[in-house]
PDB file of N, CA and C in Angstrom:
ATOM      1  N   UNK A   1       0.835  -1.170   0.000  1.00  0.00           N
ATOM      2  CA  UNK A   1       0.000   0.000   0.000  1.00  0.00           C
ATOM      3  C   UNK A   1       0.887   1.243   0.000  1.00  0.00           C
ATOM      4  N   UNK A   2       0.636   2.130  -1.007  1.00  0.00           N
ATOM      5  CA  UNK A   2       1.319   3.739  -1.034  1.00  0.00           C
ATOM      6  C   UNK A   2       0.390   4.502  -0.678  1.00  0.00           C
ATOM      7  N   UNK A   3       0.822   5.712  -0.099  1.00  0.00           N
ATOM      8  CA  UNK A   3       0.164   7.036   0.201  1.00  0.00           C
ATOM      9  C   UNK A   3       0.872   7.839  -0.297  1.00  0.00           C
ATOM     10  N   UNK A   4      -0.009   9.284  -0.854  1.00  0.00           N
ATOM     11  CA  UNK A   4       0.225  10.301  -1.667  1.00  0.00           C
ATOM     12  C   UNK A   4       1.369  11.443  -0.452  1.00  0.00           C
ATOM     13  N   UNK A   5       2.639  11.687  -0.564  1.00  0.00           N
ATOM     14  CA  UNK A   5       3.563  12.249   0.325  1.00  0.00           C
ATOM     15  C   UNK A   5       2.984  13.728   0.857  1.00  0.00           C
ATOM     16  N   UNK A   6       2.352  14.108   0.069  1.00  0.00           N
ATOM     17  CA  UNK A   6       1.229  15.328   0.520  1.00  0.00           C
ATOM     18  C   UNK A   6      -0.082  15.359  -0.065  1.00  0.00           C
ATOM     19  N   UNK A   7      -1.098  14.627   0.738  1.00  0.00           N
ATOM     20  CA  UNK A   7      -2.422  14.396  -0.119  1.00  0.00           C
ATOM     21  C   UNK A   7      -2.695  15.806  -0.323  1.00  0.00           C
ATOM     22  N   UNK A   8      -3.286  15.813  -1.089  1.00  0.00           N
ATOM     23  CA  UNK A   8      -4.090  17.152  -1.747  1.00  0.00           C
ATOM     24  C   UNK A   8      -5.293  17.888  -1.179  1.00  0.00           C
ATOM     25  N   UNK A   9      -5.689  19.074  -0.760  1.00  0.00           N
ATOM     26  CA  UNK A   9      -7.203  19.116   0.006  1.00  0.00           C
ATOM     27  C   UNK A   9      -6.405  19.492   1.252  1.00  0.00           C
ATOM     28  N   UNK A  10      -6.015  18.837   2.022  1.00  0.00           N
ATOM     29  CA  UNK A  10      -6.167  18.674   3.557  1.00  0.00           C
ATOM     30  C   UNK A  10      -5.139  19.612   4.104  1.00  0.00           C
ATOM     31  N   UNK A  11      -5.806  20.172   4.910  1.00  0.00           N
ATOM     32  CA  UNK A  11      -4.862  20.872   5.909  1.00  0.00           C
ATOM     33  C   UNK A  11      -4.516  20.411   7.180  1.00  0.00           C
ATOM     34  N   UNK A  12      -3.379  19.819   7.210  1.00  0.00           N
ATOM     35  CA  UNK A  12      -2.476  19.593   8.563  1.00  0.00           C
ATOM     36  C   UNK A  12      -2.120  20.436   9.350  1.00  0.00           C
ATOM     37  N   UNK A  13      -2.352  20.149  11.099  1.00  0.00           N
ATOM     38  CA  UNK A  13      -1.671  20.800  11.633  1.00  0.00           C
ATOM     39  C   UNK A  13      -0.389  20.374  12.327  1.00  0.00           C
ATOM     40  N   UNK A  14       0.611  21.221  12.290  1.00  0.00           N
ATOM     41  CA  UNK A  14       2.423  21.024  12.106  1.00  0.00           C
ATOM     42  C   UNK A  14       2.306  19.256  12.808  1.00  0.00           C
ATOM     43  N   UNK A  15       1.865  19.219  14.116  1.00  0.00           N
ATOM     44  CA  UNK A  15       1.946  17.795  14.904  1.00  0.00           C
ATOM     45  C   UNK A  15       1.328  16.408  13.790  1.00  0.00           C
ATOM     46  N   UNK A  16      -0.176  16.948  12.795  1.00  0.00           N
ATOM     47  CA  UNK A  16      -0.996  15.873  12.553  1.00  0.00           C
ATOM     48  C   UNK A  16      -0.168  15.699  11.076  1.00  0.00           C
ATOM     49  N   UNK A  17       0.897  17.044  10.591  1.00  0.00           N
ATOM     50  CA  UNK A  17       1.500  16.262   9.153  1.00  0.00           C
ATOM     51  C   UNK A  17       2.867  15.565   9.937  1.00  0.00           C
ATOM     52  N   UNK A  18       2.999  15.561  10.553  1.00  0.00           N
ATOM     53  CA  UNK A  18       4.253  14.925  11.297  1.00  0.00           C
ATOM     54  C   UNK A  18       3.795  13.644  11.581  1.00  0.00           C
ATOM     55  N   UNK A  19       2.547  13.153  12.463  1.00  0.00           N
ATOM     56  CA  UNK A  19       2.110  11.822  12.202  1.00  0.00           C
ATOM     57  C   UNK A  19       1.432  11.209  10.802  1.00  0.00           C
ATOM     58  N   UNK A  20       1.258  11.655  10.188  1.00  0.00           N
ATOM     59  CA  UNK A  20       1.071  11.714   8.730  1.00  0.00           C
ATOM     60  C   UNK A  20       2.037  10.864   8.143  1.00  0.00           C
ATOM     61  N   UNK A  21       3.259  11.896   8.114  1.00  0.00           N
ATOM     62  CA  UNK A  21       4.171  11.421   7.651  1.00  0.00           C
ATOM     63  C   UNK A  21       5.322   9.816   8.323  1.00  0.00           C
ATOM     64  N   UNK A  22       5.098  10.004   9.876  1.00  0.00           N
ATOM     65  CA  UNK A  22       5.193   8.620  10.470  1.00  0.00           C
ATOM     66  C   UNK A  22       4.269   7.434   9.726  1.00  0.00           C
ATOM     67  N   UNK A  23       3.152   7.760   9.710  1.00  0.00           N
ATOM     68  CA  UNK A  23       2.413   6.305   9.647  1.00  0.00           C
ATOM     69  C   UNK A  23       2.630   6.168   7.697  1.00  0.00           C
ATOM     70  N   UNK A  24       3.065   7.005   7.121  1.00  0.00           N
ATOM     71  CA  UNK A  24       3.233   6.857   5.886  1.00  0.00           C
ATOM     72  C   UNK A  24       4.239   6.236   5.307  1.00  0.00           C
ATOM     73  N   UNK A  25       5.602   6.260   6.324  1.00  0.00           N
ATOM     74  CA  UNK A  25       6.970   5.818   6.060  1.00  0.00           C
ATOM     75  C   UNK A  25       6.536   4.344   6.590  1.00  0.00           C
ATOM     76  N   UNK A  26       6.044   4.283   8.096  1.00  0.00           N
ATOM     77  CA  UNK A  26       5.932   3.172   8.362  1.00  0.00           C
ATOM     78  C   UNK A  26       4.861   2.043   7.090  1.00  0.00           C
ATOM     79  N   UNK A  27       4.011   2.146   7.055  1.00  0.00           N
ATOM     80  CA  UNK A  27       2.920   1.849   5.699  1.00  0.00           C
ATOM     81  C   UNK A  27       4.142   1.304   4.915  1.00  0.00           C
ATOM     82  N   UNK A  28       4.894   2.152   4.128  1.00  0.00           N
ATOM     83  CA  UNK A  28       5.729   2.398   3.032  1.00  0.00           C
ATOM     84  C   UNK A  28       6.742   1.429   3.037  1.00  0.00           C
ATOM     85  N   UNK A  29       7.881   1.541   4.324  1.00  0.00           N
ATOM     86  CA  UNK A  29       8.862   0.563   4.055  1.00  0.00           C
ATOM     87  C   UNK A  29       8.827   0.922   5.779  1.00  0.00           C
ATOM     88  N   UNK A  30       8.223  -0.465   6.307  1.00  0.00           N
ATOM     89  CA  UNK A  30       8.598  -0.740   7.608  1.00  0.00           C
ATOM     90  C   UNK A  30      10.133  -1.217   8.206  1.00  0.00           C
ATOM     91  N   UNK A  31      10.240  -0.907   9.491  1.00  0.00           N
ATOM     92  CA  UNK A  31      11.210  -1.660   9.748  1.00  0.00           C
ATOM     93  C   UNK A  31      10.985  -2.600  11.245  1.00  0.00           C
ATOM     94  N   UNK A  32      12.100  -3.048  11.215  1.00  0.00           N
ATOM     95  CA  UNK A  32      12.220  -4.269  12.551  1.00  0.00           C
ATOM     96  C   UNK A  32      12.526  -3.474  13.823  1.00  0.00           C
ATOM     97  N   UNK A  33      12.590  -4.418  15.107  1.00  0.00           N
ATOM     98  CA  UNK A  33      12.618  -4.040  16.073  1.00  0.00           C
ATOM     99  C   UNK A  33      14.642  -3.263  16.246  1.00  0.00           C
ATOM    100  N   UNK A  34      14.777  -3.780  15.729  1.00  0.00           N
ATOM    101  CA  UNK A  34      16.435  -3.284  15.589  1.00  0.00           C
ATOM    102  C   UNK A  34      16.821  -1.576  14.398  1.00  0.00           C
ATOM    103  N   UNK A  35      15.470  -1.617  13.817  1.00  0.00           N
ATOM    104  CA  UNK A  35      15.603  -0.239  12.824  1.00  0.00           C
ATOM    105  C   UNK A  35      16.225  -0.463  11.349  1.00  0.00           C
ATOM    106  N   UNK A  36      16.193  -1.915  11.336  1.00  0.00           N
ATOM    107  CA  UNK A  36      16.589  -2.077   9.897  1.00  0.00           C
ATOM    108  C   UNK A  36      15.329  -2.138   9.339  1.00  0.00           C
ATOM    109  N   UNK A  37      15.437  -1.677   7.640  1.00  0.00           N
ATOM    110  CA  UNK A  37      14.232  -1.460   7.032  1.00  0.00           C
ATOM    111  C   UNK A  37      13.741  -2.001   5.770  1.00  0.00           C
ATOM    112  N   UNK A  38      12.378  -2.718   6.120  1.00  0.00           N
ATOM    113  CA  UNK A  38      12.613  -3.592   4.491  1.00  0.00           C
ATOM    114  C   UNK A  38      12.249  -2.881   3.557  1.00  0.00           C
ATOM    115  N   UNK A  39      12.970  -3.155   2.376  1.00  0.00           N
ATOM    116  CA  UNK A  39      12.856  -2.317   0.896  1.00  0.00           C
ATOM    117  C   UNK A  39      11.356  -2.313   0.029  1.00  0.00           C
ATOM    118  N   UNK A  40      11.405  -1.249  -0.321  1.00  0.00           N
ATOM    119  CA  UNK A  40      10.218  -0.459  -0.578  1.00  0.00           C
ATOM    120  C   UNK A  40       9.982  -0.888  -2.049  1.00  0.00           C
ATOM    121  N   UNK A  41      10.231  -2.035  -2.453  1.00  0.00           N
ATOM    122  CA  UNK A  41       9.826  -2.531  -3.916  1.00  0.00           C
ATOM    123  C   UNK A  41       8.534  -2.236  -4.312  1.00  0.00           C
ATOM    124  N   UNK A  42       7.871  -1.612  -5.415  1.00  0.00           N
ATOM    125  CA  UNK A  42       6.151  -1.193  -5.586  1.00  0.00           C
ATOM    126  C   UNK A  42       6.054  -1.441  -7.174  1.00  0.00           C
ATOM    127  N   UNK A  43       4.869  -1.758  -7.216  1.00  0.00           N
ATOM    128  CA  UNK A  43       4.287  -1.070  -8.893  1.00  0.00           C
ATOM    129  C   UNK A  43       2.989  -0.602  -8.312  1.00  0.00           C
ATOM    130  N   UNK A  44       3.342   0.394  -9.572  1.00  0.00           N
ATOM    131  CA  UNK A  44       1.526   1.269  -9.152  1.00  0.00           C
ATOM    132  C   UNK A  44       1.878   2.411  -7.916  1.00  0.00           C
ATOM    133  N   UNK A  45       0.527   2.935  -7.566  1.00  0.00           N
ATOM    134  CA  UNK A  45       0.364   3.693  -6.493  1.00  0.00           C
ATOM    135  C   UNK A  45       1.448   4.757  -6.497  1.00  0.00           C
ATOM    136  N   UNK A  46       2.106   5.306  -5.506  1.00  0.00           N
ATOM    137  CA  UNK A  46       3.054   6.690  -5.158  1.00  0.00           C
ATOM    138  C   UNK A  46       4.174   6.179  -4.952  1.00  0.00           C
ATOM    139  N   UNK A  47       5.127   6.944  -5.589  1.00  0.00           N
ATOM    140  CA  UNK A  47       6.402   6.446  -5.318  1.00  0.00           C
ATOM    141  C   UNK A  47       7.036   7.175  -3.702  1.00  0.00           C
ATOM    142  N   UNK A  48       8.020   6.504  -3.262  1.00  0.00           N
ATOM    143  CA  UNK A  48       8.336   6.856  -2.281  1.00  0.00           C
ATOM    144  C   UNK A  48       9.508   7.349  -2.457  1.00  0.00           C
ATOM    145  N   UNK A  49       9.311   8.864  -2.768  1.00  0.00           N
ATOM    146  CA  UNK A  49      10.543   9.601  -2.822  1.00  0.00           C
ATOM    147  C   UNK A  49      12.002   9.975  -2.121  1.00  0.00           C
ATOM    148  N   UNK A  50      13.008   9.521  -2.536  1.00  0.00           N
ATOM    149  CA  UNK A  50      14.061  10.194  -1.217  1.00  0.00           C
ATOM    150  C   UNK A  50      14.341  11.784  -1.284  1.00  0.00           C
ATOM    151  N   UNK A  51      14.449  12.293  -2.522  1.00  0.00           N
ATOM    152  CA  UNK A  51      15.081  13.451  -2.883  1.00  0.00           C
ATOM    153  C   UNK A  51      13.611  14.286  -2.763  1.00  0.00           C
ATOM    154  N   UNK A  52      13.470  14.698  -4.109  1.00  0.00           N
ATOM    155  CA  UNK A  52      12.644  15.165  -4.650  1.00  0.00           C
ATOM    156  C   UNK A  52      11.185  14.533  -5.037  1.00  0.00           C
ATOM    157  N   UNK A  53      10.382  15.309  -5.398  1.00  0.00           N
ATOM    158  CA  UNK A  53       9.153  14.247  -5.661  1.00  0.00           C
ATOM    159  C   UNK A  53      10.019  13.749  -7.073  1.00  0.00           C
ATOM    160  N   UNK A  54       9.385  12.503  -7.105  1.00  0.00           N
ATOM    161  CA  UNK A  54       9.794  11.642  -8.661  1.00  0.00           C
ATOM    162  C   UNK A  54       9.467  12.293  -9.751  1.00  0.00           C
ATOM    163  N   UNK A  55       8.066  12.673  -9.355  1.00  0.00           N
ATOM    164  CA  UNK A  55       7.222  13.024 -11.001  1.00  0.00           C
ATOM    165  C   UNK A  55       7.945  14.060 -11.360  1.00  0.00           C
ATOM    166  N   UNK A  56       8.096  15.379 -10.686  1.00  0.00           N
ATOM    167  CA  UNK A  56       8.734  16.580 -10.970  1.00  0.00           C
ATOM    168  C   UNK A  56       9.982  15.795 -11.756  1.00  0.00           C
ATOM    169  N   UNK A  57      11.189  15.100 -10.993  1.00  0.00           N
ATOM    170  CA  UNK A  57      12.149  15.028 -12.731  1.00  0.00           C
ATOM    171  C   UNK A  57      11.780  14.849 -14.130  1.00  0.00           C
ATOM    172  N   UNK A  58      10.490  14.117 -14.213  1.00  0.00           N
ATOM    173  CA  UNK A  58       9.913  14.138 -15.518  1.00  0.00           C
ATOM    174  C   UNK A  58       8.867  15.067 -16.428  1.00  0.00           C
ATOM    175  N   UNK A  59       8.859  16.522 -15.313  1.00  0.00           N
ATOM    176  CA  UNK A  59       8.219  17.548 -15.592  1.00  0.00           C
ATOM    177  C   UNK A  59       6.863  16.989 -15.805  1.00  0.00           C
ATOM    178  N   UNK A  60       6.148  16.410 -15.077  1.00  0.00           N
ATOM    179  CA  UNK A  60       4.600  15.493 -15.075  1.00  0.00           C
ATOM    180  C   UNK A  60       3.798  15.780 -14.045  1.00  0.00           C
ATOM    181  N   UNK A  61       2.860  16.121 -14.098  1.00  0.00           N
ATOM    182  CA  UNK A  61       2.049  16.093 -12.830  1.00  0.00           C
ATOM    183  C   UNK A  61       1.750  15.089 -12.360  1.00  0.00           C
ATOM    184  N   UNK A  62       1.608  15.300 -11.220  1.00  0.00           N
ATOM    185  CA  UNK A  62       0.889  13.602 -10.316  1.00  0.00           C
ATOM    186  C   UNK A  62      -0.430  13.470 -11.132  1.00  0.00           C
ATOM    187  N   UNK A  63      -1.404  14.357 -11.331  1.00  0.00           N
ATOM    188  CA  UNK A  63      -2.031  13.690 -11.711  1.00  0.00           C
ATOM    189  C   UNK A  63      -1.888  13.218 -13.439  1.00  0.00           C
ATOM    190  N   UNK A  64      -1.074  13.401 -13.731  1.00  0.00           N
ATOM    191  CA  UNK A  64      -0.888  13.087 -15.307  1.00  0.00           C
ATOM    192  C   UNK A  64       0.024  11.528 -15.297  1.00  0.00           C
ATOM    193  N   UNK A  65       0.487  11.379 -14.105  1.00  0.00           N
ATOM    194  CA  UNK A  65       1.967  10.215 -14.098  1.00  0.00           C
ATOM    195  C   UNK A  65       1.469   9.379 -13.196  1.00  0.00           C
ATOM    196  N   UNK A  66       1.859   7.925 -14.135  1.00  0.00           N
ATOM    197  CA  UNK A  66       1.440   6.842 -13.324  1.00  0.00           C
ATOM    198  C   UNK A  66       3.072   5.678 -12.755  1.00  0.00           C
ATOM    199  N   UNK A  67       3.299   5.955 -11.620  1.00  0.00           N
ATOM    200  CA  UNK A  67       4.462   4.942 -11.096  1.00  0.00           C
ATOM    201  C   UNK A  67       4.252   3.374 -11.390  1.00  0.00           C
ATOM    202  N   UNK A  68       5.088   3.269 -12.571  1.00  0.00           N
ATOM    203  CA  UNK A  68       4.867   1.466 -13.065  1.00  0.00           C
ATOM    204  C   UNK A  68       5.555   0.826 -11.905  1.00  0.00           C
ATOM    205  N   UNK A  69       6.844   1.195 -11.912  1.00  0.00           N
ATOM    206  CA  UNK A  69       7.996   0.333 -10.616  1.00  0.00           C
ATOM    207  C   UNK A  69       8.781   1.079 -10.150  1.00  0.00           C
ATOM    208  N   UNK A  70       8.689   0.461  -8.929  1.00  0.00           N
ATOM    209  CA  UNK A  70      10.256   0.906  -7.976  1.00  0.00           C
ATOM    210  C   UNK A  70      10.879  -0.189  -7.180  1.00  0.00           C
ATOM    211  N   UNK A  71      12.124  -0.069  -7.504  1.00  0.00           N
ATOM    212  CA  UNK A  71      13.305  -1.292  -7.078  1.00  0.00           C
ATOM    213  C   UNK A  71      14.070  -0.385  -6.036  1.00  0.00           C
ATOM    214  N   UNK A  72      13.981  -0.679  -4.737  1.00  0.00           N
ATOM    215  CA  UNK A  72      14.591  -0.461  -3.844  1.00  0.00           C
ATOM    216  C   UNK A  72      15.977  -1.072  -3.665  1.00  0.00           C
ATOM    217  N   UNK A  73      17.145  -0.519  -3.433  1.00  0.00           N
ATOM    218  CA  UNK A  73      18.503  -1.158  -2.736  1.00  0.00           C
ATOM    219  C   UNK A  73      17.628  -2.042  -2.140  1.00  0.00           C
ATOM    220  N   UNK A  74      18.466  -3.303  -2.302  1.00  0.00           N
ATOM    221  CA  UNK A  74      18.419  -4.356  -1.649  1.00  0.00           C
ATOM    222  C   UNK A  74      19.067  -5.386  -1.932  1.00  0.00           C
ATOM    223  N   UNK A  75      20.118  -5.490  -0.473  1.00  0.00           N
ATOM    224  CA  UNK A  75      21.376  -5.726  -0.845  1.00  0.00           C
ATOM    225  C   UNK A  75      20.980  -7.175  -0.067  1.00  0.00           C
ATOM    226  N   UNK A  76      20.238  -7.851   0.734  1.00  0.00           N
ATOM    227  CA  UNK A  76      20.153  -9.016   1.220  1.00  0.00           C
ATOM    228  C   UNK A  76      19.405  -9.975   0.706  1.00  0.00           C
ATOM    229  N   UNK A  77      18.439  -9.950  -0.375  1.00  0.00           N
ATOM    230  CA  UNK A  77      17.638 -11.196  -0.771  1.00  0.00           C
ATOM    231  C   UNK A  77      17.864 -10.867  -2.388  1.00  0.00           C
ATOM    232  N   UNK A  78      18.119  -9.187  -3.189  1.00  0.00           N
ATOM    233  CA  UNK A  78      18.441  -9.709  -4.738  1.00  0.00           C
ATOM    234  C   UNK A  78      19.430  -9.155  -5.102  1.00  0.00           C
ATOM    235  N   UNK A  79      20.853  -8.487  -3.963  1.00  0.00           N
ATOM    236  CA  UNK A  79      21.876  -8.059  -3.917  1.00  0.00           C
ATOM    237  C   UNK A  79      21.624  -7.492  -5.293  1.00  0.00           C
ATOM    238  N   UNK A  80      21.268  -6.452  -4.326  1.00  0.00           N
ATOM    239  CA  UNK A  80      21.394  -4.458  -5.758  1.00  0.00           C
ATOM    240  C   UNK A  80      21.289  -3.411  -4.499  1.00  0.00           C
ATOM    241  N   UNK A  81      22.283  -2.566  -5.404  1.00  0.00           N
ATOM    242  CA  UNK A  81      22.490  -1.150  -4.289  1.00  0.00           C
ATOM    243  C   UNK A  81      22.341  -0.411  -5.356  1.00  0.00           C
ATOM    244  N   UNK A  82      21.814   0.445  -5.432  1.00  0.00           N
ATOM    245  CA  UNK A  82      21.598   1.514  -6.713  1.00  0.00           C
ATOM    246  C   UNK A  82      21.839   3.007  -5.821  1.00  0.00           C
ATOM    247  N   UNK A  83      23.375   3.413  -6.195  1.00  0.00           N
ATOM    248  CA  UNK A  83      24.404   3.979  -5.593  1.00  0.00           C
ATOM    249  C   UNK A  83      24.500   3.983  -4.256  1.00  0.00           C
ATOM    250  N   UNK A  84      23.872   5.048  -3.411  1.00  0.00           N
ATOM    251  CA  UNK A  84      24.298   5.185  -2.136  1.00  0.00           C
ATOM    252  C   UNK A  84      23.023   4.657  -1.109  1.00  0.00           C
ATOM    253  N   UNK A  85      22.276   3.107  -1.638  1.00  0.00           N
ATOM    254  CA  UNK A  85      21.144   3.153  -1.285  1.00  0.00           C
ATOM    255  C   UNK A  85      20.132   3.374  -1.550  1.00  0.00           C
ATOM    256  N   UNK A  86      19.761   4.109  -3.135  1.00  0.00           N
ATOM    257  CA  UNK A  86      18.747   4.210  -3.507  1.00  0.00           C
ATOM    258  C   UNK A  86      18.078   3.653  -4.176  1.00  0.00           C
ATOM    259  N   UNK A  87      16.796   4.264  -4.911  1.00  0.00           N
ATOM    260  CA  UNK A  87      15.707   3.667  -5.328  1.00  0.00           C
ATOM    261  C   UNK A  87      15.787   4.464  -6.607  1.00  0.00           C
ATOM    262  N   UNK A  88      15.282   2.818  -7.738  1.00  0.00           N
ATOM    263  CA  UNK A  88      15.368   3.690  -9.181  1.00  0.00           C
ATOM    264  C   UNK A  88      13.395   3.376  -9.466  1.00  0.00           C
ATOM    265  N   UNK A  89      13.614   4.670 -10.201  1.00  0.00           N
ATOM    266  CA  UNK A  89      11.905   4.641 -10.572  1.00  0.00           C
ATOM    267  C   UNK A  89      11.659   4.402 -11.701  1.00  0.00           C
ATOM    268  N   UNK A  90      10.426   3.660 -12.603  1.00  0.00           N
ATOM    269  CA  UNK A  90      10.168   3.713 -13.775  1.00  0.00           C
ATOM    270  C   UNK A  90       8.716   4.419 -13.949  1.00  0.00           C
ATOM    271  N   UNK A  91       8.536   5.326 -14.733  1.00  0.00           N
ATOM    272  CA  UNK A  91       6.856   5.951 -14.822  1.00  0.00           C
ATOM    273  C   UNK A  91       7.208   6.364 -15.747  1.00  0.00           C
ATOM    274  N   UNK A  92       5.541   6.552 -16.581  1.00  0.00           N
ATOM    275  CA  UNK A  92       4.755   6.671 -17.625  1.00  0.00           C
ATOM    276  C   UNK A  92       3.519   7.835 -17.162  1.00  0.00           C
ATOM    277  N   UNK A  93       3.273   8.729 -18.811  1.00  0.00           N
ATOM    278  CA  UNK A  93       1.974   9.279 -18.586  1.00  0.00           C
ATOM    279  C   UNK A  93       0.832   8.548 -18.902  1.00  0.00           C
ATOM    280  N   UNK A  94      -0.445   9.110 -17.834  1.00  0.00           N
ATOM    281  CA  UNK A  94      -1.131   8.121 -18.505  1.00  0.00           C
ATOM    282  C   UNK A  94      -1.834   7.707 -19.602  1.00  0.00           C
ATOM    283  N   UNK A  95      -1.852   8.808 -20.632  1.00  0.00           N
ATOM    284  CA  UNK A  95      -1.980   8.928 -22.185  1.00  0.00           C
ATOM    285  C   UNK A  95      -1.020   7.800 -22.657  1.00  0.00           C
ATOM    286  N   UNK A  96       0.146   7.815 -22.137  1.00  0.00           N
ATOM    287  CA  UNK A  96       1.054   6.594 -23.290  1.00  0.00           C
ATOM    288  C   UNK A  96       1.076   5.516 -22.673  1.00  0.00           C
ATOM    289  N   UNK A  97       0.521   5.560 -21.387  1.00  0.00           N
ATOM    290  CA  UNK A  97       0.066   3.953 -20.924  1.00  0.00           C
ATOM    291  C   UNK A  97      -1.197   3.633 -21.488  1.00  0.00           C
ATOM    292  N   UNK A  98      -2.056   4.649 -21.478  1.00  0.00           N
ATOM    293  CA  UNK A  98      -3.532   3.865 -22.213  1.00  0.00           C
ATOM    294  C   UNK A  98      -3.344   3.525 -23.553  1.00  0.00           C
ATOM    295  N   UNK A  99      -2.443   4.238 -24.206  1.00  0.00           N
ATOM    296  CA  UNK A  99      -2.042   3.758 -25.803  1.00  0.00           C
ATOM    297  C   UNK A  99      -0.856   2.935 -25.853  1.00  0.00           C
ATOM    298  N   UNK A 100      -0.844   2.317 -24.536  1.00  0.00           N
ATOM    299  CA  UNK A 100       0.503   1.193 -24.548  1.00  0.00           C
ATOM    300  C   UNK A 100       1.836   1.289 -24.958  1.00  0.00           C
ATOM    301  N   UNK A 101       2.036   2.699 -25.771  1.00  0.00           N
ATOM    302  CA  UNK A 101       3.136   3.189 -25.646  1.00  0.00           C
ATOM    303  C   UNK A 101       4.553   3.477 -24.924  1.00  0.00           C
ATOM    304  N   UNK A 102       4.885   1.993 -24.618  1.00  0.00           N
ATOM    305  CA  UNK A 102       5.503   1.782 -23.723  1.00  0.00           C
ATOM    306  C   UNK A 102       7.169   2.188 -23.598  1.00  0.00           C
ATOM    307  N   UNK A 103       7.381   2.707 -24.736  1.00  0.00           N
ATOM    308  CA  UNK A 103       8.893   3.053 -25.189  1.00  0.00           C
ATOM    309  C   UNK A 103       8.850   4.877 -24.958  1.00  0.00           C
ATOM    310  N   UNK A 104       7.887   5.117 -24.174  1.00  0.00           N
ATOM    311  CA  UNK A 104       7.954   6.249 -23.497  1.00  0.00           C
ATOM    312  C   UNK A 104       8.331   6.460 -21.783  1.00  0.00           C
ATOM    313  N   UNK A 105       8.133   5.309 -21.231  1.00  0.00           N
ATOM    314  CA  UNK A 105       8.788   5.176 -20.364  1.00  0.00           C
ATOM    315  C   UNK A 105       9.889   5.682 -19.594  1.00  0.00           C
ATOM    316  N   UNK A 106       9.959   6.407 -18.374  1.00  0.00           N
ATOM    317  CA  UNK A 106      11.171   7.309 -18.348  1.00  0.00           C
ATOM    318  C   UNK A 106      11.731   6.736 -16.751  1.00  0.00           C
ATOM    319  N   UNK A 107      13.042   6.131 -16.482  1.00  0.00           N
ATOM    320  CA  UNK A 107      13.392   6.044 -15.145  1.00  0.00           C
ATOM    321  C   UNK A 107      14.241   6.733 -14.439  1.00  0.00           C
ATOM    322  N   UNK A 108      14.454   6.780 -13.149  1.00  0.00           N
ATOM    323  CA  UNK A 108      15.488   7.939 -12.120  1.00  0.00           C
ATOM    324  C   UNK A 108      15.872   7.020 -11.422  1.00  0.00           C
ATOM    325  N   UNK A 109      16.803   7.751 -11.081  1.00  0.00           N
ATOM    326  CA  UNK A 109      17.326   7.369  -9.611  1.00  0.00           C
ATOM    327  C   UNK A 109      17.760   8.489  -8.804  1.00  0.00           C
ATOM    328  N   UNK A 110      17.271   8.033  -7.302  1.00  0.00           N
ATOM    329  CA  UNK A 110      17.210   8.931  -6.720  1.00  0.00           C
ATOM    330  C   UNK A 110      17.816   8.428  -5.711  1.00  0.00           C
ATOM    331  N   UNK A 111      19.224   9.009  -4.662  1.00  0.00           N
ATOM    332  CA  UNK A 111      20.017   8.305  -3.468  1.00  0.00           C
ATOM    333  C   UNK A 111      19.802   8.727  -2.439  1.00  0.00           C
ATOM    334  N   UNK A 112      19.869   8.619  -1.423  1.00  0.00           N
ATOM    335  CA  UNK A 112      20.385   9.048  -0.157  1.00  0.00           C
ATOM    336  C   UNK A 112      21.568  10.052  -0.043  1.00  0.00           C
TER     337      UNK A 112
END
């Protein structure tokens, strides 16, 4: 399950976007009782940005851009580090996904 990193509409106050943003990371890529954290592999739904929002590198609006995949570092079950820990993204608009236009496709990476 993804959540939108700033839903749209709602006004937070400073404490309720702060738990917001807790139960969103947690949701997103939990971790263990020790603080290690499992990798945030997705298709579909919101990407889970480190840097910047994703869509913005592809000059796209959220609502125009649909997140196909994200491959999280993960260096213990399919040994990949994508540089310093990060996560590479693949998305599409959704005009060239409904026309299957799939060689429009654009991916990032984004590190720690």
């Amino acid at each position: 399950m993804t959540l939108p990193e700033y839903p749209e509409d709602m006004d937070f106050s400073d404490e309720d976007e702060e738990n917001y943003s807790e139960m969103r990371q947690e949701l997103i890529q939990p971790s263990d009782e020790q603080g290690n954290y499992e990798p945030a592999h997705y298709m579909l739904g919101y990407p889970f940005s480190i840097q910047n929002d994703v869509f913005d590198e592809f000059d796209l609006h959220p609502e125009e851009a649909v997140l196909l995949l994200q491959i999280d570092s993960d260096e213990e079950d399919l040994e990949l580090l994508w540089g310093d820990s990060g996560i590479i993204y693949f998305c599409i608009d959704k005009v060239s996904l409904a026309n299957k236009q799939f060689d429009k496709v654009q991916f990032t990476l984004q590190c720690f």
